[in-house]
C-alpha atoms as a PDB file:
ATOM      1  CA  UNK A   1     -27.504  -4.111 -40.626  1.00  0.00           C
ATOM      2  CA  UNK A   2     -27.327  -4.731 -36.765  1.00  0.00           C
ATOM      3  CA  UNK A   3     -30.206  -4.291 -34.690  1.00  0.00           C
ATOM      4  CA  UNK A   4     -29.724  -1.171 -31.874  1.00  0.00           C
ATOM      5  CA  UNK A   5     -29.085  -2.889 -28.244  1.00  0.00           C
ATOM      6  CA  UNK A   6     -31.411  -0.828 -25.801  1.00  0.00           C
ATOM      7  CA  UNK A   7     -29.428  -2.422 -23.021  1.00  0.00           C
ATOM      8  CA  UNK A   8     -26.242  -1.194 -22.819  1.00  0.00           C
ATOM      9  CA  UNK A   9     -24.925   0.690 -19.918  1.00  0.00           C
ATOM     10  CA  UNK A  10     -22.322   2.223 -22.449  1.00  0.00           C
ATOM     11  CA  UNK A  11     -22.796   3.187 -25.729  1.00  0.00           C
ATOM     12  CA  UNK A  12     -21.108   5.337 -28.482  1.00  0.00           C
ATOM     13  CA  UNK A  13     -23.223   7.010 -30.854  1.00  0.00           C
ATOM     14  CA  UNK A  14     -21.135   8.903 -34.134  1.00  0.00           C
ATOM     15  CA  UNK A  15     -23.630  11.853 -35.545  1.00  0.00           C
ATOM     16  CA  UNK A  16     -22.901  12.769 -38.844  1.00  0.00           C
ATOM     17  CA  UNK A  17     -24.174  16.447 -40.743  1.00  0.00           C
ATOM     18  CA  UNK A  18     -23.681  15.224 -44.633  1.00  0.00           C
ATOM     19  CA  UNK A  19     -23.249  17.437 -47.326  1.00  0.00           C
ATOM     20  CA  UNK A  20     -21.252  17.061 -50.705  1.00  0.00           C
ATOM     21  CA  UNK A  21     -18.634  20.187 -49.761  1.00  0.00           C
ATOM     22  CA  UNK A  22     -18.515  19.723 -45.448  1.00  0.00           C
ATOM     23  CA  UNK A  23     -19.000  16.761 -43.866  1.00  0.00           C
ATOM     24  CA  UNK A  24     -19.653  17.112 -40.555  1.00  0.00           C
ATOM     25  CA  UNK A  25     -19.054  14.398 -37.731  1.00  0.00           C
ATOM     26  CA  UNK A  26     -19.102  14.335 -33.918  1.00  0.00           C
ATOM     27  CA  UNK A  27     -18.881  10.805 -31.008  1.00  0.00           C
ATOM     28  CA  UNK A  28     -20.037  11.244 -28.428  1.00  0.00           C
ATOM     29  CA  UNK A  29     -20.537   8.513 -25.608  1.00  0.00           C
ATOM     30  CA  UNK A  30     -22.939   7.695 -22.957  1.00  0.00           C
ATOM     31  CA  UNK A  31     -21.828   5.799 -19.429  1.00  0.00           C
ATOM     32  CA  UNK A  32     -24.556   5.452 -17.123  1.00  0.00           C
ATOM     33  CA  UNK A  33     -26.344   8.661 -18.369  1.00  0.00           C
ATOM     34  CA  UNK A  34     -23.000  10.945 -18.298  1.00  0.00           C
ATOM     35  CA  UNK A  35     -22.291  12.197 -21.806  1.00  0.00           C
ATOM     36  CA  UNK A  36     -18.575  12.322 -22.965  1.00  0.00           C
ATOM     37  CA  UNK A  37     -17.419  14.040 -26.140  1.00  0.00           C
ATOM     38  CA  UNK A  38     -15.196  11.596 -27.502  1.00  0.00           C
ATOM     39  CA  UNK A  39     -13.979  13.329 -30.947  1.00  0.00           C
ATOM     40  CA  UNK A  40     -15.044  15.430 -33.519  1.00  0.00           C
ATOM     41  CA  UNK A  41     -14.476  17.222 -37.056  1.00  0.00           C
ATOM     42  CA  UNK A  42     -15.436  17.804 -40.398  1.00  0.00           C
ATOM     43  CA  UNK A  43     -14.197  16.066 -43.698  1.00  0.00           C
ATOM     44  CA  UNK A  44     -13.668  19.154 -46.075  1.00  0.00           C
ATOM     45  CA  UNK A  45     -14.645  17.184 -49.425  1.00  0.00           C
ATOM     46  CA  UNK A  46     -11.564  16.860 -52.188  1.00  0.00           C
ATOM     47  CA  UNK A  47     -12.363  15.450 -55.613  1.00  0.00           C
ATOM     48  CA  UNK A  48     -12.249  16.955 -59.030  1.00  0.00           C
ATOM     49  CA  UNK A  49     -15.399  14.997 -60.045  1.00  0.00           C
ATOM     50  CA  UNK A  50     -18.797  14.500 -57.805  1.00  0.00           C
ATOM     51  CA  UNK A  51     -18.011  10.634 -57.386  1.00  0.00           C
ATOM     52  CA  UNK A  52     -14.730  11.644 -56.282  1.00  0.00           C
ATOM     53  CA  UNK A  53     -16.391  13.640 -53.355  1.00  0.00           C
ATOM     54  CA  UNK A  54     -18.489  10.684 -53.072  1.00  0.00           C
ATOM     55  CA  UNK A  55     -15.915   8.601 -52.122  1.00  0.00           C
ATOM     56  CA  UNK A  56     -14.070  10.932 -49.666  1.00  0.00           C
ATOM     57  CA  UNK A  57     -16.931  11.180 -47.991  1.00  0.00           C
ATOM     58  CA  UNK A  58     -16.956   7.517 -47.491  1.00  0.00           C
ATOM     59  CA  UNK A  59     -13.585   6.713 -47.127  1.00  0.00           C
ATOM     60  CA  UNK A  60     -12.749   9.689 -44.529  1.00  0.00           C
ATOM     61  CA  UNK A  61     -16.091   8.275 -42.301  1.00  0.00           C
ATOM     62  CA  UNK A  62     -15.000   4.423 -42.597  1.00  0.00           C
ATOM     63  CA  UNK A  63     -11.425   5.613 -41.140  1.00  0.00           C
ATOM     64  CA  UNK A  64     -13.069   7.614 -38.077  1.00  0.00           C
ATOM     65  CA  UNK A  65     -15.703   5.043 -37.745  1.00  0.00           C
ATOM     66  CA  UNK A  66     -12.690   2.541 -37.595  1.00  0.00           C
ATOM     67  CA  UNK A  67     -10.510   4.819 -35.513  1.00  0.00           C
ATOM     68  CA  UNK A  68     -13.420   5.699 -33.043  1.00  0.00           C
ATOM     69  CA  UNK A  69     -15.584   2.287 -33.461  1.00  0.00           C
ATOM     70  CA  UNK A  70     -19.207   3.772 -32.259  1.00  0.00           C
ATOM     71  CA  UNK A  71     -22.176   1.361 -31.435  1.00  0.00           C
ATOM     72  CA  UNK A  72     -24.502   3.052 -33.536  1.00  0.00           C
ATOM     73  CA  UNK A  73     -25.068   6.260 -35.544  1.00  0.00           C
ATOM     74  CA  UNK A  74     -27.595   9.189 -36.682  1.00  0.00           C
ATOM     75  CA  UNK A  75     -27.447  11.211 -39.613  1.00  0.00           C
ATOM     76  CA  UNK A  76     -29.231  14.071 -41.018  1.00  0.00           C
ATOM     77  CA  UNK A  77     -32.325  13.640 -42.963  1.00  0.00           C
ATOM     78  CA  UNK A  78     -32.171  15.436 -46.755  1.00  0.00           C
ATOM     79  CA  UNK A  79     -33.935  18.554 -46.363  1.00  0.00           C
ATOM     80  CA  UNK A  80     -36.627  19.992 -49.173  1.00  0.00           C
ATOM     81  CA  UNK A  81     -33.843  22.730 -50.731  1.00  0.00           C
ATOM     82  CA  UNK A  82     -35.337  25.120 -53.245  1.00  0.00           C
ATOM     83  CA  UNK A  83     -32.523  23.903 -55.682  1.00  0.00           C
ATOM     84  CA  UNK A  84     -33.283  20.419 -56.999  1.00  0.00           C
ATOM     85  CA  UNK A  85     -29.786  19.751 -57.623  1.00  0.00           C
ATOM     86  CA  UNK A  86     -28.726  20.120 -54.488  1.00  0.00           C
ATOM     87  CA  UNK A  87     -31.096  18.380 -52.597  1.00  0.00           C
ATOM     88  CA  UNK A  88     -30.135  15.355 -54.786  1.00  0.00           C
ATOM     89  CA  UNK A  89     -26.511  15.823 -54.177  1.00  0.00           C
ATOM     90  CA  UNK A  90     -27.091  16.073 -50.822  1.00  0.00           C
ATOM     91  CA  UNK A  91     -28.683  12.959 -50.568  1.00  0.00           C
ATOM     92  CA  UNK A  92     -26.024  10.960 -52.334  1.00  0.00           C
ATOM     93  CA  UNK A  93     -23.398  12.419 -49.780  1.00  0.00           C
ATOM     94  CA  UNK A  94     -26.046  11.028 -47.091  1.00  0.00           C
ATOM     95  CA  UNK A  95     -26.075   7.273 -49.008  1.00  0.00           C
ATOM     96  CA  UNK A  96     -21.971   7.365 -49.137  1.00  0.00           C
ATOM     97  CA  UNK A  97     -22.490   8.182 -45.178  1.00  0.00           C
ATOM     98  CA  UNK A  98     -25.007   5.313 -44.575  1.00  0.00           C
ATOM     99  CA  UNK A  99     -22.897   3.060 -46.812  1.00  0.00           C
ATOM    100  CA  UNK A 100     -19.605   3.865 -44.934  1.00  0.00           C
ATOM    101  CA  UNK A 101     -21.776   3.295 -41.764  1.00  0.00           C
ATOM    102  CA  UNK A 102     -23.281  -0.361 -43.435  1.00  0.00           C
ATOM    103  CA  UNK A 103     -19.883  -1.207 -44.106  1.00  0.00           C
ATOM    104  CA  UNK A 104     -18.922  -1.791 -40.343  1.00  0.00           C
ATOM    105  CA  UNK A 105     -22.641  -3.244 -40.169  1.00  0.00           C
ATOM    106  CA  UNK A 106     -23.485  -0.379 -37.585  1.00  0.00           C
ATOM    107  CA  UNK A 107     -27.167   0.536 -36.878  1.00  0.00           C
ATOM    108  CA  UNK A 108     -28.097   3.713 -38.363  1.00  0.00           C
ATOM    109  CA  UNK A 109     -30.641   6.179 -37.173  1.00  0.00           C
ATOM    110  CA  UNK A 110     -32.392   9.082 -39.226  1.00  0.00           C
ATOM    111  CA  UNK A 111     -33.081  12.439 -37.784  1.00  0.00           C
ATOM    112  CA  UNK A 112     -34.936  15.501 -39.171  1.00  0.00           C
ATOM    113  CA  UNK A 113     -33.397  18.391 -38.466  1.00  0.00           C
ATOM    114  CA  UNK A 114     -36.432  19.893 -37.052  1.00  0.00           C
ATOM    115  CA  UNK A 115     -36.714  17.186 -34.563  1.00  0.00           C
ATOM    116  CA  UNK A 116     -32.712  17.267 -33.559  1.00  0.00           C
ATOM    117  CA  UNK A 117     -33.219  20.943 -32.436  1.00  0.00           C
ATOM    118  CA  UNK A 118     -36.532  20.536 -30.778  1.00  0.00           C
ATOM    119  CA  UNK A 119     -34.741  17.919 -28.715  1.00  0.00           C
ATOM    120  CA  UNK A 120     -31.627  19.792 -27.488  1.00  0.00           C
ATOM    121  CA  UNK A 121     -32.979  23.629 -27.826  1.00  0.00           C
ATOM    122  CA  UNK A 122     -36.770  22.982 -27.137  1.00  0.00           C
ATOM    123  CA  UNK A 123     -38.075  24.093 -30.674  1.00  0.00           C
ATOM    124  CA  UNK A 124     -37.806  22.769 -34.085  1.00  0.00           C
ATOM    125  CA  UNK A 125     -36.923  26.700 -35.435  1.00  0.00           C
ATOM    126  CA  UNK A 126     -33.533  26.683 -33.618  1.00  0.00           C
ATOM    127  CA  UNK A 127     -30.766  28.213 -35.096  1.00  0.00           C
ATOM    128  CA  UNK A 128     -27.514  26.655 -35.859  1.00  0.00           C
ATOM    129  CA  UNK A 129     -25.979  29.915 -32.985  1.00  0.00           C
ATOM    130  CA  UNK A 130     -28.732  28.170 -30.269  1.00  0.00           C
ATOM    131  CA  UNK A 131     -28.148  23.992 -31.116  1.00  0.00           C
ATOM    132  CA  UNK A 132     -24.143  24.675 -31.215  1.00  0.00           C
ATOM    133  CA  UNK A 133     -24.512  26.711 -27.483  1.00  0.00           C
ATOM    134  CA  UNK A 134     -26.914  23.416 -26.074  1.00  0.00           C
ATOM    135  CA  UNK A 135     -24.235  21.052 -27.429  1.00  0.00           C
ATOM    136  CA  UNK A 136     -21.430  22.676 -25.699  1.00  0.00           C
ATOM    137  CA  UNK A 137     -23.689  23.028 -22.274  1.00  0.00           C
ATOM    138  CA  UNK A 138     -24.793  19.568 -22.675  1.00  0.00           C
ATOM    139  CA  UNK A 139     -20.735  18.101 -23.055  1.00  0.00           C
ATOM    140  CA  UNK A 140     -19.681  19.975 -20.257  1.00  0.00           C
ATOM    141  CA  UNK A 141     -17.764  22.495 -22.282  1.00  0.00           C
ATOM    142  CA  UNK A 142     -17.757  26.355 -22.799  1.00  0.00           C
ATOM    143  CA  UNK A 143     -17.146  26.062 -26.258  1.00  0.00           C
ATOM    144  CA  UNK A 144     -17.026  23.311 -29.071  1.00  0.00           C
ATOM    145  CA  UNK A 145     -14.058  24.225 -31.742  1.00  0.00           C
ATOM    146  CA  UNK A 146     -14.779  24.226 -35.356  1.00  0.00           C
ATOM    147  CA  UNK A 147     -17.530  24.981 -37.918  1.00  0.00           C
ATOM    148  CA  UNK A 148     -21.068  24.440 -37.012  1.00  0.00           C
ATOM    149  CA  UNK A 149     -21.320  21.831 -39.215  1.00  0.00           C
ATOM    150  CA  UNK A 150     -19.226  20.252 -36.044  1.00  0.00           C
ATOM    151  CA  UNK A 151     -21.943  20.891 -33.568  1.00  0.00           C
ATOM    152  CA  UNK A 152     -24.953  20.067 -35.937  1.00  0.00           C
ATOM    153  CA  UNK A 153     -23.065  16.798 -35.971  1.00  0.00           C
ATOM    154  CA  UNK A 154     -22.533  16.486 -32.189  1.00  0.00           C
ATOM    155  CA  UNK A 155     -26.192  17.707 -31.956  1.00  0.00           C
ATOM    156  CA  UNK A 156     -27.162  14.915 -33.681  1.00  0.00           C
ATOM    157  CA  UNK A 157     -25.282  11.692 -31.804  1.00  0.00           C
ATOM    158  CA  UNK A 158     -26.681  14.029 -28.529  1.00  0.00           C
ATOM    159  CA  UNK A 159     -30.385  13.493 -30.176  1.00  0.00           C
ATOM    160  CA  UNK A 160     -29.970   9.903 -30.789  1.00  0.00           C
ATOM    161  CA  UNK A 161     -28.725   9.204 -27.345  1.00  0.00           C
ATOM    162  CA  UNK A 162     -31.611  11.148 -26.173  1.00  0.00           C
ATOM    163  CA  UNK A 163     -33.825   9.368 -28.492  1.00  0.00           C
ATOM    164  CA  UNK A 164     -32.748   6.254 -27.330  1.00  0.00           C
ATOM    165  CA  UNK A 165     -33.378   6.687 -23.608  1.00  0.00           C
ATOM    166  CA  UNK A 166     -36.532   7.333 -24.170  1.00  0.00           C
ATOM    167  CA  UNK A 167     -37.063   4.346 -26.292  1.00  0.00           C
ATOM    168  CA  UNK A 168     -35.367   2.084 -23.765  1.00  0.00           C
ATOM    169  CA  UNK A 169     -37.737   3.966 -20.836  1.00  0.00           C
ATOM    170  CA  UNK A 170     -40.930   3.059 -23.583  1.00  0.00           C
ATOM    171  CA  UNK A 171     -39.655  -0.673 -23.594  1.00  0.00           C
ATOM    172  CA  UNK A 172     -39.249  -0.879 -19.552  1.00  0.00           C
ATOM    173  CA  UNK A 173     -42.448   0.718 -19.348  1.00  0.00           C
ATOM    174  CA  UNK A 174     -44.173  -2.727 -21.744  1.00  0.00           C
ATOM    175  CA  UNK A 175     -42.548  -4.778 -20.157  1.00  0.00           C
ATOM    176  CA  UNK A 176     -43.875  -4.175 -16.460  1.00  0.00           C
ATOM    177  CA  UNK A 177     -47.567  -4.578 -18.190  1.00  0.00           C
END
């Protein structure tokens, strides 16, 4: 998998929210610290059998990964879900994510989703109401259309744009040691 350029005055970062019935997905790009919301969506999972919904979840992100052709990506880190069975089907939706994302050889990013909301709401305990409001503040809109699976999605390209400022500002910082 490609190693994540620090350097770039442009980059598009695709967040994705997995899960086995909604997938959501959100690019958003970054030109000289101005964030643009590019596109976003969810892929509403079809398949009579669970490696059916497997694969739509990987075939509908390789088409908007080809369509919107992002630098890098974040995705959601499995939750601990009182139901063992769906944890575990949650994470398989997350490897047919990171899979479609390998398949373009794009860097991918984790993100708890404690650590998504403390970075765009200011705690970890946000609700979904609170991260979809600071998504549509931070893209310069009133209002983002769709489920929030959308904005948890949006919320977490946002993070990993944020993220990665501060790990370029780390790496400037070494360097002038």
């Amino acid at each position: 998998m490609a190693s994540i350029s620090l350097n770039a005055t442009t980059i598009t970062a695709l967040g994705i929210d997995p899960g086995s019935n909604v997938t959501g997905w959100g690019v958003v790009r970054e030109r000289s610290g101005r964030l643009e919301l590019v596109a976003n969506g969810v892929l509403r999972i079809k398949g009579s059998t669970f490696p059916e919904r497997l694969a739509c979840i990987y075939h509908g992100l390789h088409h908007i990964i080809e369509e919107f052709r992002p630098d890098e990506a974040g995705v959601e880190q499995v939750f601990s879900a009182k139901n063992v069975m769906s944890t575990i089907k949650l994470a398989q939706a997350r490897g047919a994510a990171i899979a479609a994302c390998a398949s373009f050889d794009l860097p991918v990013l984790d993100y708890e989703p404690s650590l998504v909301k403390k970075t765009l709401v200011g705690t970890g305990r946000a609700d979904k109401e609170q991260v979809a409001y600071m998504v549509a503040r931070l893209l310069g809109q009133t209002h983002i259309e769709g489920p929030l699976d959308t904005t948890d999605a949006l919320g977490i390209a946002l993070c990993h744009l944020t993220l990665r400022r501060f790990r370029r500002l780390e790496e400037l910082q070494r360097e002038e040691l």
